[in-house]
N, C-alpha and C. Protein backbone atom coordinates (compact mmCIF):
# COMPACT_ATOMS: atom_id res chain seq x y z
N UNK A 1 7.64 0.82 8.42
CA UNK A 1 6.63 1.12 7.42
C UNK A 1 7.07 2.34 6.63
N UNK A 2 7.10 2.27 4.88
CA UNK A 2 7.89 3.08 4.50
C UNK A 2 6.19 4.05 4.03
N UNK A 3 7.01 5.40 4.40
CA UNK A 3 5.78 6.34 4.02
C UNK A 3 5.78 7.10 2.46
N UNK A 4 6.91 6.67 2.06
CA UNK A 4 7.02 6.80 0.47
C UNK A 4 6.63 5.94 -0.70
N UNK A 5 6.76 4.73 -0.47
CA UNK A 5 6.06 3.67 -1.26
C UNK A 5 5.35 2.55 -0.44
N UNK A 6 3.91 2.88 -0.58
CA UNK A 6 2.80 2.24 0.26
C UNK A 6 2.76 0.53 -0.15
N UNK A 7 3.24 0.24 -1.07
CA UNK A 7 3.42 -0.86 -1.37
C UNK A 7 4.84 -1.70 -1.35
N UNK A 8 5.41 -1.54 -0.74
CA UNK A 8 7.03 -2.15 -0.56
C UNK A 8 6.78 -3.65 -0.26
N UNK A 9 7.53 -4.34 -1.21
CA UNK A 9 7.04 -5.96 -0.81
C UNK A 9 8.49 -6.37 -0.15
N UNK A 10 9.58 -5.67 -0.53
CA UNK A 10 10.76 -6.14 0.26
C UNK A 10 11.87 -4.59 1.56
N UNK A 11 12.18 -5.42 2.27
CA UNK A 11 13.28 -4.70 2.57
C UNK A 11 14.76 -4.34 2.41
N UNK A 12 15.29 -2.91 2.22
CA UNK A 12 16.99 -3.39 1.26
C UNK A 12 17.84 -3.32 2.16
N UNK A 13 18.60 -4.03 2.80
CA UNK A 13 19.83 -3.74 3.65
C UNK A 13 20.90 -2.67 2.80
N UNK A 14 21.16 -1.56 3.33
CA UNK A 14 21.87 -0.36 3.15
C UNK A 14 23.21 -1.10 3.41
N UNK A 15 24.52 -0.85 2.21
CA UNK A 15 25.57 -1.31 2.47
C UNK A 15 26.19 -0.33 3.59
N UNK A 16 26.30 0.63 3.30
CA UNK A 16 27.30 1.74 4.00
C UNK A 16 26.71 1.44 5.42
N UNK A 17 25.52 1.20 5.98
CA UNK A 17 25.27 1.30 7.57
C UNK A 17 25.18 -0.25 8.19
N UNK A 18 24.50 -0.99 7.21
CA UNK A 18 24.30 -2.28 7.22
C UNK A 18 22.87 -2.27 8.11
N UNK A 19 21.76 -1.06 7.96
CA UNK A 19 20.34 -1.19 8.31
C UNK A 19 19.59 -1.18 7.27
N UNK A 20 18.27 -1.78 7.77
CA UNK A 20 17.32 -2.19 7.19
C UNK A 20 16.25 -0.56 6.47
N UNK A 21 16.05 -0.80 5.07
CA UNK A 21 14.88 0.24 4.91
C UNK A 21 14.37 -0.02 3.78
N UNK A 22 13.08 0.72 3.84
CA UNK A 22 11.81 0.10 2.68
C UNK A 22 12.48 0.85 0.99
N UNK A 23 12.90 2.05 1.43
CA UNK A 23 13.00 2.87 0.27
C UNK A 23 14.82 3.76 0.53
N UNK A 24 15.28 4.47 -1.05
CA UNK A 24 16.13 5.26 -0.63
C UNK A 24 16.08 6.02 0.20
N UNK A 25 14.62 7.03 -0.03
CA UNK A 25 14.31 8.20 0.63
C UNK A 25 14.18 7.97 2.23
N UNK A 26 13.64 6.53 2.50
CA UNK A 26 13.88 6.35 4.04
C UNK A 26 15.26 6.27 4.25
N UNK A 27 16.04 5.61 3.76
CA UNK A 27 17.25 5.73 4.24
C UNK A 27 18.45 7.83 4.20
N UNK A 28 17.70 8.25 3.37
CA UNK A 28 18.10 10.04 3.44
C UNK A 28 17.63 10.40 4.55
N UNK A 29 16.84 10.21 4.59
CA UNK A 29 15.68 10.64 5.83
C UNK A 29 15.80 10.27 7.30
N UNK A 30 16.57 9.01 7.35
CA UNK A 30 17.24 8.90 9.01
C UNK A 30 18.58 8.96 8.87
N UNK A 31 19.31 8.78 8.04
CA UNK A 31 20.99 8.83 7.97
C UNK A 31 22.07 10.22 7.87
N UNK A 32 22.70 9.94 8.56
CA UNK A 32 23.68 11.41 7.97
C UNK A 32 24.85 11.00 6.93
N UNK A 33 24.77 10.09 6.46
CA UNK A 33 25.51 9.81 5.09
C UNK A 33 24.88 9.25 3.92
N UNK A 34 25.13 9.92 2.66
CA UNK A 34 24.56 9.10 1.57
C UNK A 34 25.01 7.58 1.32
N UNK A 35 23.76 7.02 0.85
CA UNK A 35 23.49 5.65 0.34
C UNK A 35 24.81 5.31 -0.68
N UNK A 36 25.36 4.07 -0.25
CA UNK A 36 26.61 4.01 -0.83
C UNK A 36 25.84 2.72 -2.02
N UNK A 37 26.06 2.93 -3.26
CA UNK A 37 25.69 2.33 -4.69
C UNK A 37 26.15 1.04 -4.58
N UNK A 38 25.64 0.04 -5.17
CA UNK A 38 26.66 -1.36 -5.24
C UNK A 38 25.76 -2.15 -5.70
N UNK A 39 26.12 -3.16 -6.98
CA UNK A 39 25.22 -4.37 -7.87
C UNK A 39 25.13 -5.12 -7.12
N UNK A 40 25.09 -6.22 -5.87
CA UNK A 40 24.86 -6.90 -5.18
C UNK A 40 24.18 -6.28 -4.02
N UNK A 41 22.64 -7.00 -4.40
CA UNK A 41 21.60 -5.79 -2.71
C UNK A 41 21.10 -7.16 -1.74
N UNK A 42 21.13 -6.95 -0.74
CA UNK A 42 20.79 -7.74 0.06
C UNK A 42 19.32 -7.22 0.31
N UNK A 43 18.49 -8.50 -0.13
CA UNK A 43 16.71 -8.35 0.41
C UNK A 43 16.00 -9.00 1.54
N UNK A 44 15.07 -8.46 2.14
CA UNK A 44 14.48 -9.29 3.12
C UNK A 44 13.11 -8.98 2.75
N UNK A 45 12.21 -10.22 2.14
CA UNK A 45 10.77 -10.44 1.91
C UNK A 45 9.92 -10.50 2.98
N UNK A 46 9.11 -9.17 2.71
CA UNK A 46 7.63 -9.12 3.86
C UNK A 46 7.18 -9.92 3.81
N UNK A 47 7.09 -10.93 3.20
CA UNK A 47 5.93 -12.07 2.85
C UNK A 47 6.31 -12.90 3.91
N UNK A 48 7.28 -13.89 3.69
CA UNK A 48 7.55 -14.35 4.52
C UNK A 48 8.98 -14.54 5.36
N UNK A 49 9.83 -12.81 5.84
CA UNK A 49 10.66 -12.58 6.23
C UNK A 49 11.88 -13.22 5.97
N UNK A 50 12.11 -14.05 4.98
CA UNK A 50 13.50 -14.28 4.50
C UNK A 50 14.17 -13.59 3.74
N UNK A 51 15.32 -13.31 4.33
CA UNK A 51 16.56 -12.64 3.33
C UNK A 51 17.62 -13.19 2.02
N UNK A 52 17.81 -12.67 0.83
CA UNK A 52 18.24 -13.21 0.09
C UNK A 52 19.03 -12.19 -0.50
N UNK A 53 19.81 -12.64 -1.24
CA UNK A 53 20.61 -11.51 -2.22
C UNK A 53 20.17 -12.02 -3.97
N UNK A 54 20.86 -10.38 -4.47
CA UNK A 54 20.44 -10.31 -5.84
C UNK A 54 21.44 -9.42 -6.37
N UNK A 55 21.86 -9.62 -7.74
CA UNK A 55 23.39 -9.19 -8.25
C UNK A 55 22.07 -8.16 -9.30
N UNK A 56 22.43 -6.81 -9.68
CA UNK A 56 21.10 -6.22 -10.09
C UNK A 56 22.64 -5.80 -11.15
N UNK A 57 23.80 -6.34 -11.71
CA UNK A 57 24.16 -6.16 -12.83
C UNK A 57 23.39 -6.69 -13.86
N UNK A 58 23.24 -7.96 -13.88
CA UNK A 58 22.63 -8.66 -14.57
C UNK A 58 21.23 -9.10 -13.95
N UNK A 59 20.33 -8.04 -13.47
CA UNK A 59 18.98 -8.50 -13.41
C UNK A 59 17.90 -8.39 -14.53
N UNK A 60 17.24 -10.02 -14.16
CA UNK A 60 16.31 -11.14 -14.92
C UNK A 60 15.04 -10.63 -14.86
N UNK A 61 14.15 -10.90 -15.71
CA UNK A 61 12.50 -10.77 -14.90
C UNK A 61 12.65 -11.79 -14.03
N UNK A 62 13.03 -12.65 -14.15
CA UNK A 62 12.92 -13.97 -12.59
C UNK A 62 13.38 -13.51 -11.86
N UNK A 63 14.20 -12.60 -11.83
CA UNK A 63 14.71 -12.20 -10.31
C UNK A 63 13.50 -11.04 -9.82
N UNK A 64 12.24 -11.21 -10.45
CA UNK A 64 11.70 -9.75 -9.72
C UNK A 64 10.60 -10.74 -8.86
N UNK A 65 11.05 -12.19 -8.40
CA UNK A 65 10.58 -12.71 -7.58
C UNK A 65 11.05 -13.12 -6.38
N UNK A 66 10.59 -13.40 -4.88
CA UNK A 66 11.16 -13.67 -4.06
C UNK A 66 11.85 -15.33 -4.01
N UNK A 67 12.73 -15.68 -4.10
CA UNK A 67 13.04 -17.18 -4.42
C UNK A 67 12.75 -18.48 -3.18
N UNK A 68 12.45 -17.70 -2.46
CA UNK A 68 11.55 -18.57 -1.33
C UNK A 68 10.10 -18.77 -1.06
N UNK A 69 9.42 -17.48 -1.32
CA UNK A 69 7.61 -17.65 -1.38
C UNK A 69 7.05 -17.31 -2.55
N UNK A 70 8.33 -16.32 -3.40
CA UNK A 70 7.67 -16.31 -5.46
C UNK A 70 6.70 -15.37 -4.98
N UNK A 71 7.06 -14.44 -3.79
CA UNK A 71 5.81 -13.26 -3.94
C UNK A 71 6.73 -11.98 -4.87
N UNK A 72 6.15 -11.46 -5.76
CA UNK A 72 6.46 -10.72 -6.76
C UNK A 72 6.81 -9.29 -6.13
N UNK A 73 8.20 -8.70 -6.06
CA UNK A 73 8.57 -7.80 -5.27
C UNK A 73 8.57 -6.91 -5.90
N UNK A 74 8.89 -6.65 -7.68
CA UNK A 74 9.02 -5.50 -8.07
C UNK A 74 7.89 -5.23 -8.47
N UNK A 75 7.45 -4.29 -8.45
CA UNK A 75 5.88 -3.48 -8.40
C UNK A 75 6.20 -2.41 -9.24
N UNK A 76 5.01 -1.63 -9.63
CA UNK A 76 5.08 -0.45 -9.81
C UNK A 76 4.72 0.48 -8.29
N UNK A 77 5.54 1.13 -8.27
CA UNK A 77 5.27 1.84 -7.07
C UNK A 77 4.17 2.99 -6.60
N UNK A 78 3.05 2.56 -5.18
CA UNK A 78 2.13 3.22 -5.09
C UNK A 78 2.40 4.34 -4.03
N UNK A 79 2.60 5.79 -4.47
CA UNK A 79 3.24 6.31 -3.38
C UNK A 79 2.10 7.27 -2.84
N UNK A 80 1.56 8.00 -1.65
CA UNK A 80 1.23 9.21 -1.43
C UNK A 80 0.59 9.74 -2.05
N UNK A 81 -0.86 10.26 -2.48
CA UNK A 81 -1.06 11.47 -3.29
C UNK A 81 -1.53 12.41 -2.59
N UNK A 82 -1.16 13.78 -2.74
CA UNK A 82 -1.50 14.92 -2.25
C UNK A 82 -2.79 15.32 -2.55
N UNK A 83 -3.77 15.76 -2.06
CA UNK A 83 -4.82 16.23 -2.64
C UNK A 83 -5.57 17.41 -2.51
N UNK A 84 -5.91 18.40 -3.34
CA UNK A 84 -6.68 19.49 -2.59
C UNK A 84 -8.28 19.04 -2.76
N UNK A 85 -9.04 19.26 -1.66
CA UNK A 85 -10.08 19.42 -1.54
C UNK A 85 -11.14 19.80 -0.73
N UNK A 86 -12.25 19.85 -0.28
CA UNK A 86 -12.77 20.27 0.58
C UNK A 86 -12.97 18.76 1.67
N UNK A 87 -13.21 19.32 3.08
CA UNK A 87 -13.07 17.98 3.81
C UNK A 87 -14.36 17.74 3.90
N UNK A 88 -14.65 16.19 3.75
CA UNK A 88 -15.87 15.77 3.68
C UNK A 88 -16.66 15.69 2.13
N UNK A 89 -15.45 16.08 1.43
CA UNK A 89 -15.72 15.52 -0.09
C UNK A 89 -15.77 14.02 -1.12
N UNK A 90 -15.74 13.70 0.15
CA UNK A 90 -15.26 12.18 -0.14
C UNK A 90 -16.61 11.56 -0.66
N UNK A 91 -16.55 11.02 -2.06
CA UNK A 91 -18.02 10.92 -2.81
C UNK A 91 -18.63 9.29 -2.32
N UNK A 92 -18.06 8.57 -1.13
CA UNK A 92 -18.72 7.92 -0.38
C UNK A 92 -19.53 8.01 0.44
N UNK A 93 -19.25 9.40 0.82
CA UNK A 93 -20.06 9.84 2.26
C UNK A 93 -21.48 10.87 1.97
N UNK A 94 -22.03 10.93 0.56
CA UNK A 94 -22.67 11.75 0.20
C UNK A 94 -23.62 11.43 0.54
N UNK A 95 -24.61 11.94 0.67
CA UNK A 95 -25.75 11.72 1.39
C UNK A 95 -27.04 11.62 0.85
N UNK A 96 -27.83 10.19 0.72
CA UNK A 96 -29.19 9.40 0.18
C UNK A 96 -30.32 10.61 0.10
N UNK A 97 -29.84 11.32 -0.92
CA UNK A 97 -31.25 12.48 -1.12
C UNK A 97 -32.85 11.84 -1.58
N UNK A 98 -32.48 10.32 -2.11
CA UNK A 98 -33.84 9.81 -2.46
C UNK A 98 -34.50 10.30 -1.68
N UNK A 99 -35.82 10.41 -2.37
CA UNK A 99 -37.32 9.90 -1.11
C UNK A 99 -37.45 8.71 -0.62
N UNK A 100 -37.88 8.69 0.74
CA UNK A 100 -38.30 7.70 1.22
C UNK A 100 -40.06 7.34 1.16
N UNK A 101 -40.24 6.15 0.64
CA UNK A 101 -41.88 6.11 0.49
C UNK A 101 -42.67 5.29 1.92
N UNK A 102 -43.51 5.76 2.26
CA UNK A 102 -44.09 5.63 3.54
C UNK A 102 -44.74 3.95 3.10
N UNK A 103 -44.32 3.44 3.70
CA UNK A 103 -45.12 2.14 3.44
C UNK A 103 -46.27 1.96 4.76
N UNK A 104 -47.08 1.44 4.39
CA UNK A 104 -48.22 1.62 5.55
C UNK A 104 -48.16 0.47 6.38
N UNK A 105 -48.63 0.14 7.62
CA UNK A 105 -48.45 -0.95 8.31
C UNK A 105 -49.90 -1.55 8.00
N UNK A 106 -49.91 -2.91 8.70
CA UNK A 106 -51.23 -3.97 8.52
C UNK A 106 -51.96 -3.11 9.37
N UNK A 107 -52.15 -2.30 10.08
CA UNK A 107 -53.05 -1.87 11.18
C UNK A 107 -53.63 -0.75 10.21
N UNK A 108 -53.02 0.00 9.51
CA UNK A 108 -53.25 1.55 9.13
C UNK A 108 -53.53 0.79 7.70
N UNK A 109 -53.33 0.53 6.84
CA UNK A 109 -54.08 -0.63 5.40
C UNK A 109 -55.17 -0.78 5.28
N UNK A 110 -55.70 -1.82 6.89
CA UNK A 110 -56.63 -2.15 7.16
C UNK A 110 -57.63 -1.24 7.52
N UNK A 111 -56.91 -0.01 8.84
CA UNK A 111 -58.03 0.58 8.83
C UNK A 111 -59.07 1.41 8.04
N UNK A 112 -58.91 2.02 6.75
CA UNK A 112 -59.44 2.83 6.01
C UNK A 112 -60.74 1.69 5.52
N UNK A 113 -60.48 0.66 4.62
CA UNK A 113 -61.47 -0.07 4.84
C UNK A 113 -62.18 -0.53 5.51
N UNK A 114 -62.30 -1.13 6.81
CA UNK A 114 -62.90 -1.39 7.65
C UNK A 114 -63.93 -0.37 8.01
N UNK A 115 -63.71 0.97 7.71
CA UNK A 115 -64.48 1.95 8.13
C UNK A 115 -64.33 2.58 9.15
């Protein structure tokens, strides 16, 4: 699970190690050698775990699909946002200042009339 782009629809096989990772930065981040560059990337689709290759000299908009399930891999990327705020600011959790109106029961209705 890549913690840099929350949305990764594929995985890239790294030429230089020949392992699997969601993003560059995962691959900086466990390796002690830089990511070796190259127009032919080998992919493996989350969708439905098949691997395929793609020559990204000449990449297509058709190629920004998986060619086995056509789930759409290139995204705009949703990464992380930092946030300052106070905890418990979260404007879901705010709290129903309405009034509540007393509704009366059949017993207490009734009784005032009755006498």
């Amino acid at each position: 699970m890549c913690k840099h782009i929350l949305n990764a629809q594929v995985s890239i096989r790294a030429p230089c190690c020949k392992r699997w990772f969601d993003c560059p930065e995962c691959h900086q981040a466990t390796s002690d050698h830089p990511l070796i560059k190259t127009t032919e990337m080998v992919f493996a689709c989350k969708k439905c775990k098949k691997v395929f290759r793609k020559d990204v000299s000449n990449f297509e908009e058709s190629d920004e699909y998986c060619p086995h399930c056509d789930n759409h891999f290139i995204l705009e990327a949703k990464t992380p946002q930092m946030g300052i705020g106070v905890e418990g600011d979260d404007p879901r959790m705010v709290k129903d200042i309405r009034q509540k109106h007393h509704r009366p029961t059949e017993g207490e209705f009734m009784s005032d009339r009755l006498g």
